[in-house]
PDB file of N, CA and C in Angstrom:
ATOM      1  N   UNK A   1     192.240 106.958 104.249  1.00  0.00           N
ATOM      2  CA  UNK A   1     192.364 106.577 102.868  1.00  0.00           C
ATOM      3  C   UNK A   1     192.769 107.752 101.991  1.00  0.00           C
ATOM      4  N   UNK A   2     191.866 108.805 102.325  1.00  0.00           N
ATOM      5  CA  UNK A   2     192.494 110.139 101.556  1.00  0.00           C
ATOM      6  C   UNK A   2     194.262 110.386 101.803  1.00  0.00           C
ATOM      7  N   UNK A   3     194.683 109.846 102.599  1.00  0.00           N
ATOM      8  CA  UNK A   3     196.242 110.544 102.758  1.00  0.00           C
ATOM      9  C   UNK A   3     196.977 109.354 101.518  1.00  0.00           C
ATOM     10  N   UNK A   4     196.363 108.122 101.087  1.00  0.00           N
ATOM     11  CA  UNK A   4     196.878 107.315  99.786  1.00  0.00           C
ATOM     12  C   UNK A   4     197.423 108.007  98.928  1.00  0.00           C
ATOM     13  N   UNK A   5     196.054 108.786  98.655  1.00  0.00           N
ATOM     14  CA  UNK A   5     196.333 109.197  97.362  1.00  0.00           C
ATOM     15  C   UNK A   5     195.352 110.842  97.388  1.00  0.00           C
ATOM     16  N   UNK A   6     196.123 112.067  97.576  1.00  0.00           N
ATOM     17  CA  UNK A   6     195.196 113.522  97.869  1.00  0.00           C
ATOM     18  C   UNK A   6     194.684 113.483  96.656  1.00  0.00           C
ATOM     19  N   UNK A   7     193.408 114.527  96.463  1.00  0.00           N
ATOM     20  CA  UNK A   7     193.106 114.781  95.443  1.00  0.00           C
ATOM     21  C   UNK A   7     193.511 115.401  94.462  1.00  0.00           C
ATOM     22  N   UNK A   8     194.675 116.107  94.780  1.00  0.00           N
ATOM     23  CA  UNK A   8     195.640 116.664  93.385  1.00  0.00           C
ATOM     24  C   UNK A   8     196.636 115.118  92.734  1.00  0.00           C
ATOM     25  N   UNK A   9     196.655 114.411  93.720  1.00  0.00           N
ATOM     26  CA  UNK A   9     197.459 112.999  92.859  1.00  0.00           C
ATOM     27  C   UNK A   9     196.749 112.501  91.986  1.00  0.00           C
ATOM     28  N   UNK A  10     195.388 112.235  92.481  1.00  0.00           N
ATOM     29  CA  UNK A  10     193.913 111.613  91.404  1.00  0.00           C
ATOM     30  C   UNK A  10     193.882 112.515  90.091  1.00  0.00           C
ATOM     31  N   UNK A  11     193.861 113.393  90.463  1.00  0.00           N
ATOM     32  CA  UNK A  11     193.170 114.513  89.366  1.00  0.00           C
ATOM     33  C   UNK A  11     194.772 114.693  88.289  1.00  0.00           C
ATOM     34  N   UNK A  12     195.866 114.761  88.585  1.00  0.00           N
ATOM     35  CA  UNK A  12     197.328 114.635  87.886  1.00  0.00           C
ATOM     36  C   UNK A  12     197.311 113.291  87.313  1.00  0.00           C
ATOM     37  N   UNK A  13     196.926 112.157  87.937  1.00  0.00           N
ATOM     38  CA  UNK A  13     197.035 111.048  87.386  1.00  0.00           C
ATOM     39  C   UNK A  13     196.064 110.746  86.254  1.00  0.00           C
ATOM     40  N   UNK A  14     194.811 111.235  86.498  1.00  0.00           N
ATOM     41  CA  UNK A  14     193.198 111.087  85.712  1.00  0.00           C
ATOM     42  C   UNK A  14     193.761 112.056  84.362  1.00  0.00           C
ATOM     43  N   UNK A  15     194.770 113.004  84.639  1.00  0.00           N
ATOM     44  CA  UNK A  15     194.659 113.934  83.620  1.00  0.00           C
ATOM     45  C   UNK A  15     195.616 113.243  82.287  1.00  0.00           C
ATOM     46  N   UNK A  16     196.297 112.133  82.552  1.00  0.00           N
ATOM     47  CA  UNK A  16     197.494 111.484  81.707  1.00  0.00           C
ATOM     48  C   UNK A  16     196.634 110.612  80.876  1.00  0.00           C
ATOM     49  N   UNK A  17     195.957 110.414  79.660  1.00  0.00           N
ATOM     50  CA  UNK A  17     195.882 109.574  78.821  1.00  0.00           C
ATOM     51  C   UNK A  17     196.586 108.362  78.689  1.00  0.00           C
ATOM     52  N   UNK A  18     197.891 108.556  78.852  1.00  0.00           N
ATOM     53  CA  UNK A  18     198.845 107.444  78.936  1.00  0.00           C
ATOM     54  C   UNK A  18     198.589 106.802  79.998  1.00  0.00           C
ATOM     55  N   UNK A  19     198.595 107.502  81.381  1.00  0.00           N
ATOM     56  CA  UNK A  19     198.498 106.945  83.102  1.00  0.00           C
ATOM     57  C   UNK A  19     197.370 105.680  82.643  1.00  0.00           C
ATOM     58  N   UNK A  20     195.912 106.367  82.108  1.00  0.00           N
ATOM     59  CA  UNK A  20     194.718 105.640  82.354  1.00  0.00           C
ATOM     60  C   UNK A  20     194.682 104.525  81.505  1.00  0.00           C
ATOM     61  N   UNK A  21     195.404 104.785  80.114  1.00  0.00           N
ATOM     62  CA  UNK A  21     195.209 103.221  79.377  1.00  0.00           C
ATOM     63  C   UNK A  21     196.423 102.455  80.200  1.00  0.00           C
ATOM     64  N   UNK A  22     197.248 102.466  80.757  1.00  0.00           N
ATOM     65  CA  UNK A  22     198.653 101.786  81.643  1.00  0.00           C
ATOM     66  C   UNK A  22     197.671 100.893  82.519  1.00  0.00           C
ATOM     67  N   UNK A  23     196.914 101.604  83.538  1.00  0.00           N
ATOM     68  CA  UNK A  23     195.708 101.268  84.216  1.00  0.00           C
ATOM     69  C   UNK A  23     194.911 100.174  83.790  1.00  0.00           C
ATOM     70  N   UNK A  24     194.503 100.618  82.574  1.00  0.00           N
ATOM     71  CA  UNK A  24     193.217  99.892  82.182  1.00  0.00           C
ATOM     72  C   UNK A  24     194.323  98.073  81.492  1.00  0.00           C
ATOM     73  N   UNK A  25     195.277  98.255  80.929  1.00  0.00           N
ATOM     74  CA  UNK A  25     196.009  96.941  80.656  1.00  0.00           C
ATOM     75  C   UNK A  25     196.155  96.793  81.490  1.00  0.00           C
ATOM     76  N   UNK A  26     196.652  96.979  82.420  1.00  0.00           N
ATOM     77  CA  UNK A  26     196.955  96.475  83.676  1.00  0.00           C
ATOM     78  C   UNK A  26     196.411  95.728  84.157  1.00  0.00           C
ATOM     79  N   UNK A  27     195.514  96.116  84.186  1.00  0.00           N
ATOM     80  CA  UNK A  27     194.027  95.150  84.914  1.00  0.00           C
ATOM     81  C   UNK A  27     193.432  94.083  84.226  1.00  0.00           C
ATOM     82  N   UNK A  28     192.955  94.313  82.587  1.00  0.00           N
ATOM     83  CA  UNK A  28     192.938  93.706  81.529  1.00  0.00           C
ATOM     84  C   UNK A  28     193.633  92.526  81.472  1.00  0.00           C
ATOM     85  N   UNK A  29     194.794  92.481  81.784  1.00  0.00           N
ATOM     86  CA  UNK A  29     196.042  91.973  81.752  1.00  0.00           C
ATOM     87  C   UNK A  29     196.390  90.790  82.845  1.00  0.00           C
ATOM     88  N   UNK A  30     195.884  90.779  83.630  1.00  0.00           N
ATOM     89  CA  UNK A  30     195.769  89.997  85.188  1.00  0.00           C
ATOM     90  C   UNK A  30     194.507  89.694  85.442  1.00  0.00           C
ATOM     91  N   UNK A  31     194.915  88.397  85.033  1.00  0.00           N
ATOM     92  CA  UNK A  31     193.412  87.373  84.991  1.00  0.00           C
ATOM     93  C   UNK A  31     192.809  87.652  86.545  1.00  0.00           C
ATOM     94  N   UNK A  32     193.862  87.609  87.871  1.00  0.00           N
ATOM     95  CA  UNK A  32     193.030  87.684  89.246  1.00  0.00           C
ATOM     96  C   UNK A  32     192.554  88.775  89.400  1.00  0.00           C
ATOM     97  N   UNK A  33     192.876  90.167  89.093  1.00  0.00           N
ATOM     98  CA  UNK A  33     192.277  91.679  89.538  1.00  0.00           C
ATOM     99  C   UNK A  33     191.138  91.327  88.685  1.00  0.00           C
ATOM    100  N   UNK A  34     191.205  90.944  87.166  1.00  0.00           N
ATOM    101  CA  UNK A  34     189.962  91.286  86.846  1.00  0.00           C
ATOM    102  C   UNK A  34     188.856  90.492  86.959  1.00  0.00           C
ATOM    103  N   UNK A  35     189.040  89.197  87.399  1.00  0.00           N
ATOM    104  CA  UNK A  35     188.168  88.297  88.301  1.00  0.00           C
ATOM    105  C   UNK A  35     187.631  89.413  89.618  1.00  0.00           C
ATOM    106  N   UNK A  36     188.452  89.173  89.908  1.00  0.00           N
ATOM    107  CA  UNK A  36     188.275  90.119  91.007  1.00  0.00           C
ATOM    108  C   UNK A  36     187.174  91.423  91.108  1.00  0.00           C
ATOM    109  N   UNK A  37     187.154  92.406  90.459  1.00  0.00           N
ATOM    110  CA  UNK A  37     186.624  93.426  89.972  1.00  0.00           C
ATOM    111  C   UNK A  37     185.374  93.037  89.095  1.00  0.00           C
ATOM    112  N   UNK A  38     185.628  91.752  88.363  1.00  0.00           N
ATOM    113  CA  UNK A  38     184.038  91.983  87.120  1.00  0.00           C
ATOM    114  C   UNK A  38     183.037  90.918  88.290  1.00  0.00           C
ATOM    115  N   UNK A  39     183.585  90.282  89.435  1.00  0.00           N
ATOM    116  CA  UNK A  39     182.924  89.976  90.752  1.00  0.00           C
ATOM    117  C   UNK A  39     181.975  91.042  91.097  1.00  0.00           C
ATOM    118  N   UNK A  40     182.485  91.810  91.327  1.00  0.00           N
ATOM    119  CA  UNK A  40     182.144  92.548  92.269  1.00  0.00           C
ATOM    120  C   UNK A  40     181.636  94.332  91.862  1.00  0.00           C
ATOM    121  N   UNK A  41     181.946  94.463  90.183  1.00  0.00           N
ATOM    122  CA  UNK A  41     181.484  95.582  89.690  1.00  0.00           C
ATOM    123  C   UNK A  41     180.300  95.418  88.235  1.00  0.00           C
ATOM    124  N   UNK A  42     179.132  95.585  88.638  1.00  0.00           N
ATOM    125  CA  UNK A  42     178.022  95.023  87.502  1.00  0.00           C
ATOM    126  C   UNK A  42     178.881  96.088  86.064  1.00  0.00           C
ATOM    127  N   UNK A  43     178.834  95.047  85.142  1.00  0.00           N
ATOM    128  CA  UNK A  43     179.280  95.808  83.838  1.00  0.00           C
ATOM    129  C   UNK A  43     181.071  96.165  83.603  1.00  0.00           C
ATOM    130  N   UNK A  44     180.887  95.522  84.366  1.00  0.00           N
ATOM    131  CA  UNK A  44     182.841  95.835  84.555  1.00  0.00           C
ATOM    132  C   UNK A  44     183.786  94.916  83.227  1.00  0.00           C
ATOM    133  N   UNK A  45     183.147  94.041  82.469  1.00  0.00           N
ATOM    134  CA  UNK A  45     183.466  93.640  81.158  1.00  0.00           C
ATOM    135  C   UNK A  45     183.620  94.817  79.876  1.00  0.00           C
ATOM    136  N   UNK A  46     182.249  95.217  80.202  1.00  0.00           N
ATOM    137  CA  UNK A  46     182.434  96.594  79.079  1.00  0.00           C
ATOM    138  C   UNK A  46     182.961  97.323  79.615  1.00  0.00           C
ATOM    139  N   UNK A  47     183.237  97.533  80.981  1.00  0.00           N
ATOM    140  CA  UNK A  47     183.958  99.154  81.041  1.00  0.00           C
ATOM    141  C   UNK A  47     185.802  98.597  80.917  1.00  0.00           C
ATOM    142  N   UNK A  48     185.639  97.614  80.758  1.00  0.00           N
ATOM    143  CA  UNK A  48     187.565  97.117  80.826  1.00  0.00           C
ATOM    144  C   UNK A  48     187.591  97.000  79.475  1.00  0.00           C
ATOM    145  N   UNK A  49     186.765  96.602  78.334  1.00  0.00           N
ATOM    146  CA  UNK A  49     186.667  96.725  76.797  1.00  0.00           C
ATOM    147  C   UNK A  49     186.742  98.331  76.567  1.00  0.00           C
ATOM    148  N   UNK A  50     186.528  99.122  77.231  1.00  0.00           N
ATOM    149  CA  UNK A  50     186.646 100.414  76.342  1.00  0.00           C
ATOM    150  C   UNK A  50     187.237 101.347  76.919  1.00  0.00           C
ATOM    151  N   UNK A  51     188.259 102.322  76.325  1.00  0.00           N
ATOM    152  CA  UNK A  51     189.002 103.312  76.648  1.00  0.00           C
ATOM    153  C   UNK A  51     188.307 104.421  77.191  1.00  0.00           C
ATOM    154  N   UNK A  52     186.631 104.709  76.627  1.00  0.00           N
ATOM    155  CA  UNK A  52     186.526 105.738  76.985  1.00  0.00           C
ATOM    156  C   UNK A  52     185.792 105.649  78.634  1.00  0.00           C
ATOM    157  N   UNK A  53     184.855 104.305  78.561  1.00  0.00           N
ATOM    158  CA  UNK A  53     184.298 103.652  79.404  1.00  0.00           C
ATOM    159  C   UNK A  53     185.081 103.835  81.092  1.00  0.00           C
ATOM    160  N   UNK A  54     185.964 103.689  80.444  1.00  0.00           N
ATOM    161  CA  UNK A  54     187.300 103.139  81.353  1.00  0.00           C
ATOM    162  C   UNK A  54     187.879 104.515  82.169  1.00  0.00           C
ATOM    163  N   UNK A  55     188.131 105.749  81.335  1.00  0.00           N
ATOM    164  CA  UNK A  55     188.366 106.716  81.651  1.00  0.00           C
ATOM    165  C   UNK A  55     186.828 107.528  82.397  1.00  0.00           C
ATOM    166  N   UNK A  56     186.075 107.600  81.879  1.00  0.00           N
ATOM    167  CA  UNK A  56     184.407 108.015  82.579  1.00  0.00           C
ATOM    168  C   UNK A  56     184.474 107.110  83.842  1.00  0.00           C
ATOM    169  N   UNK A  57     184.453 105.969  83.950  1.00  0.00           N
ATOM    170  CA  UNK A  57     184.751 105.290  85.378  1.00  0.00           C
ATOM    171  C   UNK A  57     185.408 105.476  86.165  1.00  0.00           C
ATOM    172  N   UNK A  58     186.592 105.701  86.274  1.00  0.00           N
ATOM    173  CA  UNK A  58     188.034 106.141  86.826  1.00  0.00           C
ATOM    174  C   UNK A  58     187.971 107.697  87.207  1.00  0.00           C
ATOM    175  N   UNK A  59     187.154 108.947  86.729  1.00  0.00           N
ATOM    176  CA  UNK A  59     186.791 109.514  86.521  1.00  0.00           C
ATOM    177  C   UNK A  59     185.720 109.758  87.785  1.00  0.00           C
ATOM    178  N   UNK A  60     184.339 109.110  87.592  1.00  0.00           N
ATOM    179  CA  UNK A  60     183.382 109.121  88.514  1.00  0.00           C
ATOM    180  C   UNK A  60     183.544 108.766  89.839  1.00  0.00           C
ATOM    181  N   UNK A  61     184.152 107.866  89.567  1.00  0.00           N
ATOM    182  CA  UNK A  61     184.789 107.394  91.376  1.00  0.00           C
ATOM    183  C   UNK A  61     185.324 108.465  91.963  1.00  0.00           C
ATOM    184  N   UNK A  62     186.909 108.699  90.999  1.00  0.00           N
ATOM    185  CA  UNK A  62     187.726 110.348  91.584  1.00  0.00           C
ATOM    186  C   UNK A  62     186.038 111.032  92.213  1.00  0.00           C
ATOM    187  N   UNK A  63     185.758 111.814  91.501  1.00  0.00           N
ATOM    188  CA  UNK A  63     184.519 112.857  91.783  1.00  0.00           C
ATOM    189  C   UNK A  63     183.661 112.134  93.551  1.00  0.00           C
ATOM    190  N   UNK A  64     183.375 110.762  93.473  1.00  0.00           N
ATOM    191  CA  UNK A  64     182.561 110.793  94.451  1.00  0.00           C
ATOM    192  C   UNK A  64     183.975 110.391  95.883  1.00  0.00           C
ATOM    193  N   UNK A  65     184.909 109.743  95.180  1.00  0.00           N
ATOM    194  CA  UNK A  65     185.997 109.729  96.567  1.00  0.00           C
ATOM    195  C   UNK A  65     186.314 110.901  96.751  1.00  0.00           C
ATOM    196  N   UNK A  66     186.887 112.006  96.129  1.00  0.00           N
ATOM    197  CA  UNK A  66     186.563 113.154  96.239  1.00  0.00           C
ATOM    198  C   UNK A  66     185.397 114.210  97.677  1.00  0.00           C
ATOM    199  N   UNK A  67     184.136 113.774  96.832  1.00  0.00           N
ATOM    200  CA  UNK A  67     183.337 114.205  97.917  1.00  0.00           C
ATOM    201  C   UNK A  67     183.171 113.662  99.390  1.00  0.00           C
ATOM    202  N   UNK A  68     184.113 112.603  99.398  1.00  0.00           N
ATOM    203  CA  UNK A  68     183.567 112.013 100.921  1.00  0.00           C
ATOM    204  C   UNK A  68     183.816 112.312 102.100  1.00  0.00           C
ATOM    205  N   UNK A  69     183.728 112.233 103.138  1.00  0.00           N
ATOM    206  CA  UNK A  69     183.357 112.156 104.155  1.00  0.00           C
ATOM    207  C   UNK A  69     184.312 111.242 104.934  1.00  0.00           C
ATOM    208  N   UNK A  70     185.317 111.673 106.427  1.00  0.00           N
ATOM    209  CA  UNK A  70     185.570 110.738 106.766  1.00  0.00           C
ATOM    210  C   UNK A  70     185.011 109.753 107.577  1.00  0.00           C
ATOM    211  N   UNK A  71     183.315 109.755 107.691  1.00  0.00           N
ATOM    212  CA  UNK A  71     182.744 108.409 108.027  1.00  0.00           C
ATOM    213  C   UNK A  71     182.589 107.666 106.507  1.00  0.00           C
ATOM    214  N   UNK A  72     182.254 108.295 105.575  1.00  0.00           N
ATOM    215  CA  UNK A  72     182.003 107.409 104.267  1.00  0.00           C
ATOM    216  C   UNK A  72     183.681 106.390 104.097  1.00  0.00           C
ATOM    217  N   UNK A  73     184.458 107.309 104.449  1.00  0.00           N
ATOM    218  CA  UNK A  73     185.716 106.799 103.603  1.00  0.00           C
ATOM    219  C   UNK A  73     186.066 105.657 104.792  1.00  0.00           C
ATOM    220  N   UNK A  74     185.837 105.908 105.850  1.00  0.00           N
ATOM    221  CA  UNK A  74     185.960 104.409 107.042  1.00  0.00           C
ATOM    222  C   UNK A  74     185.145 103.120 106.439  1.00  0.00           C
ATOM    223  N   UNK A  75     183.920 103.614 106.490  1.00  0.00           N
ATOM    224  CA  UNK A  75     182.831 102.540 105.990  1.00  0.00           C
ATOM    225  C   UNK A  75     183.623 101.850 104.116  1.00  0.00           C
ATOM    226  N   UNK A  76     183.422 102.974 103.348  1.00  0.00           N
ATOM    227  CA  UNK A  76     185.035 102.052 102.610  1.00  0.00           C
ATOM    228  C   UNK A  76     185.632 101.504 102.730  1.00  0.00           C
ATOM    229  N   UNK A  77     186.837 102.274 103.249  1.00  0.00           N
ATOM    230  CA  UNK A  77     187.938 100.888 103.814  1.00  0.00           C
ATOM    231  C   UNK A  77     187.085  99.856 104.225  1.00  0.00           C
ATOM    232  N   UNK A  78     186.600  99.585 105.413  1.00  0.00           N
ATOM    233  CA  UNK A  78     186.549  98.556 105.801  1.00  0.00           C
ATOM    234  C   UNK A  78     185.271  97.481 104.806  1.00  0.00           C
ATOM    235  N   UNK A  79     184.372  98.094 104.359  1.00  0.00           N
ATOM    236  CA  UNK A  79     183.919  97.439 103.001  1.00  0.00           C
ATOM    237  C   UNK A  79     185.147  96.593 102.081  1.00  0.00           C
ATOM    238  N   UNK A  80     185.756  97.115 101.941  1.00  0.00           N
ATOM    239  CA  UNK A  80     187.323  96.824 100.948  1.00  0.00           C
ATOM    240  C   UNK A  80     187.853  95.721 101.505  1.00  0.00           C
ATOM    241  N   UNK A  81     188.464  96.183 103.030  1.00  0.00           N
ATOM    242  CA  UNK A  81     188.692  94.798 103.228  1.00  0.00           C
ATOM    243  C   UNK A  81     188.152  93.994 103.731  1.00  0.00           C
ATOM    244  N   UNK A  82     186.782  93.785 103.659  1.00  0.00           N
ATOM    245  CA  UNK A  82     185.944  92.485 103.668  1.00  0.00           C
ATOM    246  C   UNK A  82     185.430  91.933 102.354  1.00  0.00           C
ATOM    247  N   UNK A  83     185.869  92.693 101.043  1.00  0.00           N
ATOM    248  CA  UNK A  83     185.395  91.634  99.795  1.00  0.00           C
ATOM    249  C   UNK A  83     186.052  90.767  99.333  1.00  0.00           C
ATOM    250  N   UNK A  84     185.551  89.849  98.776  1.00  0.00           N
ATOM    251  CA  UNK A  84     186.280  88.902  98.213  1.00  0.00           C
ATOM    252  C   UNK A  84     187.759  89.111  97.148  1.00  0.00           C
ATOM    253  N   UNK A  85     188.619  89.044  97.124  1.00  0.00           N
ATOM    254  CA  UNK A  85     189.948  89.958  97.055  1.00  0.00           C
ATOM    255  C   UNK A  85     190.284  90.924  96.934  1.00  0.00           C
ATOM    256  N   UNK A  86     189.795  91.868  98.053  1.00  0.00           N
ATOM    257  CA  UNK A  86     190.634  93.202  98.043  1.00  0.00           C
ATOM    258  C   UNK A  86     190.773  93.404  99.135  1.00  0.00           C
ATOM    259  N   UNK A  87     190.985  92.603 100.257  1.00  0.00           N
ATOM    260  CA  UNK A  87     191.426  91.966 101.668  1.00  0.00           C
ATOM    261  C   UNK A  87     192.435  92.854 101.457  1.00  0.00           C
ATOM    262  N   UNK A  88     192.877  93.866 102.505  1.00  0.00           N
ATOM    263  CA  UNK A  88     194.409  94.546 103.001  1.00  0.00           C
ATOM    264  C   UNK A  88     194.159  95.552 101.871  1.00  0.00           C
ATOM    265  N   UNK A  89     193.749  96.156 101.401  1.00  0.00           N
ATOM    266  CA  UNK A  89     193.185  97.633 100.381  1.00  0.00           C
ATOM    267  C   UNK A  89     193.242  98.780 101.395  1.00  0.00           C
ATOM    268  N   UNK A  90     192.544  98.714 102.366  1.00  0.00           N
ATOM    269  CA  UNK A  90     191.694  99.218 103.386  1.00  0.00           C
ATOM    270  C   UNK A  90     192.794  99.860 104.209  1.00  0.00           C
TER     271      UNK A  90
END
């Protein structure tokens, strides 16, 4: 999963103001992702209502995908693609 996206792509992308609100409509924007996501992430209404929310989230993940592990990041993937739509993520 790390070869997706290295951690200098995360951290270049996290650093664009523009990148992260693009992101956050994006999602906002597509009734199935965000079905999808407020499924499966407690509070995921407010964090898609707010810019800053949104960026601190996007943010925290980087930091702990970041720290992982390639048994953590297996157990990921394959978490991923067993939830209810994010089948083929993985």
């Amino acid at each position: 999963m790390k070869k997706l996206l290295p951690p200098p792509a995360i951290t270049s992308y996290l650093s664009s103001p523009e990148k992260i609100e693009q992101a956050r409509q994006a999602v906002a924007n597509n009734p199935m992702m965000k079905a999808a996501l407020a499924g499966s992430l407690p509070g995921f209404d407010e964090i898609i209502g707010s810019k800053e929310k949104w960026r601190e989230t996007l943010i925290a993940a980087r930091d702990m995908y970041v720290g992982m592990g390639e048994q953590e990041l297996e157990m990921l993937s394959k978490m991923m693609a067993q939830a209810p739509g994010m089948g083929g993520m993985g």
